[in-house]
Protein backbone atom coordinates (compact mmCIF):
# COMPACT_ATOMS: atom_id res chain seq x y z
CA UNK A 1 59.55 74.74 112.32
CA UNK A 2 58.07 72.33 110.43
CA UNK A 3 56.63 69.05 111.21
CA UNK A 4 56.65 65.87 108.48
CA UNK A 5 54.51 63.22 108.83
CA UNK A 6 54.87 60.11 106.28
CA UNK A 7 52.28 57.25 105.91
CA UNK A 8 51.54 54.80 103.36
CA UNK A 9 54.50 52.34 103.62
CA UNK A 10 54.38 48.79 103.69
CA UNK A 11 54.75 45.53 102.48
CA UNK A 12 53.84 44.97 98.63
CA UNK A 13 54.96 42.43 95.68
CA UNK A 14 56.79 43.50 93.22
CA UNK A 15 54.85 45.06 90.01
CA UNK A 16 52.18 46.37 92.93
CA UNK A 17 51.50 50.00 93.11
CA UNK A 18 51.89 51.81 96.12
CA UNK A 19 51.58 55.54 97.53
CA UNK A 20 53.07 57.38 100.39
CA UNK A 21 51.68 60.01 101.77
CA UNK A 22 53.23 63.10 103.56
CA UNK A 23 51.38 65.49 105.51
CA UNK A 24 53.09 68.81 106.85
CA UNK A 25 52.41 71.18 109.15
CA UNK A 26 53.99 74.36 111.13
CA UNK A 27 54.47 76.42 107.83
CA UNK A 28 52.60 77.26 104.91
CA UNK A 29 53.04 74.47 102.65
CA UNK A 30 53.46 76.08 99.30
CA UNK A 31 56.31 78.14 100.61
CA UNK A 32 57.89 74.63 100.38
CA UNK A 33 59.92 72.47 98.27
CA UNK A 34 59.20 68.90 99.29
CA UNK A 35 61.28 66.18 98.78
CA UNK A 36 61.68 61.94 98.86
CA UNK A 37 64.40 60.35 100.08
CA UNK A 38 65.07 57.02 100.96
CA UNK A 39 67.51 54.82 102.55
CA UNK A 40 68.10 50.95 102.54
CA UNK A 41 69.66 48.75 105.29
CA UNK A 42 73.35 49.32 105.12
CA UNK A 43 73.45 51.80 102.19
CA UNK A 44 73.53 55.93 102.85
CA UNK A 45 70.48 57.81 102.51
CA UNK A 46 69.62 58.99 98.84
CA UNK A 47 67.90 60.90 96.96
CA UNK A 48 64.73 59.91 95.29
CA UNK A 49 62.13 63.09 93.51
CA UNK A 50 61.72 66.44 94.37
CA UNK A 51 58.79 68.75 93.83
CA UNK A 52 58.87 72.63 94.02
CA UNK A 53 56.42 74.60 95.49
CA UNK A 54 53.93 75.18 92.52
CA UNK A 55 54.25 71.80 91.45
CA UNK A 56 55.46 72.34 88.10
CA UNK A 57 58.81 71.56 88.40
CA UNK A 58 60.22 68.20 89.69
CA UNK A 59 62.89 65.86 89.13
CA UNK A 60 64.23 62.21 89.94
CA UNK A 61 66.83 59.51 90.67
CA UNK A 62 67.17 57.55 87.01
CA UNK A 63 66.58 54.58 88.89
CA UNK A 64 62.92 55.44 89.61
CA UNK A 65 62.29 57.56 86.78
CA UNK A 66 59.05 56.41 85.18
CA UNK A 67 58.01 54.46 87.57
CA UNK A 68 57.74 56.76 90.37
CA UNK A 69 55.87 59.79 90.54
CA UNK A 70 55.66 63.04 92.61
CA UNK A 71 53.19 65.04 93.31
CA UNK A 72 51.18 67.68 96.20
CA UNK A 73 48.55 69.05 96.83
CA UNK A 74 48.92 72.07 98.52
CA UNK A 75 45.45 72.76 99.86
CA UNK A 76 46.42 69.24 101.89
CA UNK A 77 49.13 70.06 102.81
CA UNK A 78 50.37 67.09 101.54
CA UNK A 79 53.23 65.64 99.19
CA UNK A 80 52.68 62.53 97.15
CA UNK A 81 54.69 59.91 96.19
CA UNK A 82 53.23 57.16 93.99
CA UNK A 83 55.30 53.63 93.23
CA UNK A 84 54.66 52.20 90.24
CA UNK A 85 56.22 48.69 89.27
CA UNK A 86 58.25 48.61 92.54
CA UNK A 87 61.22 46.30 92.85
CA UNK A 88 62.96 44.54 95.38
CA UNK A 89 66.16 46.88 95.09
CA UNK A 90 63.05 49.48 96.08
CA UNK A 91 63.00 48.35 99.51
CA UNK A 92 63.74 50.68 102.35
CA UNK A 93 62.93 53.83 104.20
CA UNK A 94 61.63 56.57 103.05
CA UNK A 95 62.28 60.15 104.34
CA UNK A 96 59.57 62.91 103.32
CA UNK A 97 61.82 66.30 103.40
CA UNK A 98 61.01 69.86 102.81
CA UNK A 99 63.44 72.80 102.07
CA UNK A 100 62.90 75.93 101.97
CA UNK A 101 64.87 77.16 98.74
CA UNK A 102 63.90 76.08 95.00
CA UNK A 103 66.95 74.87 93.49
CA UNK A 104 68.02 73.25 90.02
CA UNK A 105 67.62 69.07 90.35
CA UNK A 106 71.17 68.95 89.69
CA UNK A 107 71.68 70.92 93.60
CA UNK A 108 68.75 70.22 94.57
CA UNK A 109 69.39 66.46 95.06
CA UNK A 110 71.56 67.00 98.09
CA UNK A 111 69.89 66.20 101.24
CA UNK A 112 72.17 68.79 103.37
CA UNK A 113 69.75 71.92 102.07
CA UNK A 114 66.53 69.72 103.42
CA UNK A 115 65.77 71.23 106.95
CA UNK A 116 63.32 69.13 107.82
CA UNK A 117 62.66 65.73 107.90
CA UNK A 118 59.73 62.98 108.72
CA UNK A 119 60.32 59.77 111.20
CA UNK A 120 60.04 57.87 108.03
CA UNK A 121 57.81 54.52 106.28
CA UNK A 122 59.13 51.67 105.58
CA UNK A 123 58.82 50.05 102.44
CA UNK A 124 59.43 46.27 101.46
CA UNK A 125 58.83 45.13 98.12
CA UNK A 126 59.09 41.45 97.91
CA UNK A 127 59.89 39.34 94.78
């Protein structure tokens, strides 16, 4: 089992940087591929980065690419996921996910092979 804990969310302006944080626990953490998801009021959950478990390999939702950025550390334990020049449309939850299988971006984007999942942070990004 693995637990997810996410932390960093919040309320920031748009153009503001922010970072979440996502610490995990119950299993070694470089046996897993780690994942960002995110879901706004209304709208299904999607996907937003995914990082495998050397950290060489990631990929991302075009509407975040270059602006967000993915990243662990694996002697933390911990996955990484940096907003850069947030927007409004940026606002929501977001869902720290592991899986246990590396997998090509364009499978690996599904949330059904994620196992495990954090409570979530919000995020609002204000205008």
């Amino acid at each position: 089992q693995v637990q997810l804990v996410e932390s960093g969310g919040g309320l920031v302006q748009a153009g503001e940087s922010l970072r979440l944080s996502c610490k995990a626990s119950g299993r070694t953490f470089s046996t897993l591929v780690m994942g960002w998801f995110r879901q706004a009021p209304g709208k299904e959950r999607e996907f937003v980065t995914r990082i495998l478990q050397s950290g060489d390999s990631t990929c991302y939702a075009d509407s975040v690419k270059g602006r967000f950025t993915i990243s662990r550390d694996n002697a933390r334990n911990t996955v990484y996921l940096q907003m850069n020049s947030p927007k409004p449309e940026d606002t929501a939850t977001y869902y720290c996910a592991a899986d246990l299988t590396p997998r090509p971006c364009a499978v690996g984007q599904q949330s059904r092979y994620f196992g495990f999942w954090g409570q979530g942070t919000q995020v609002t990004v204000s205008s």
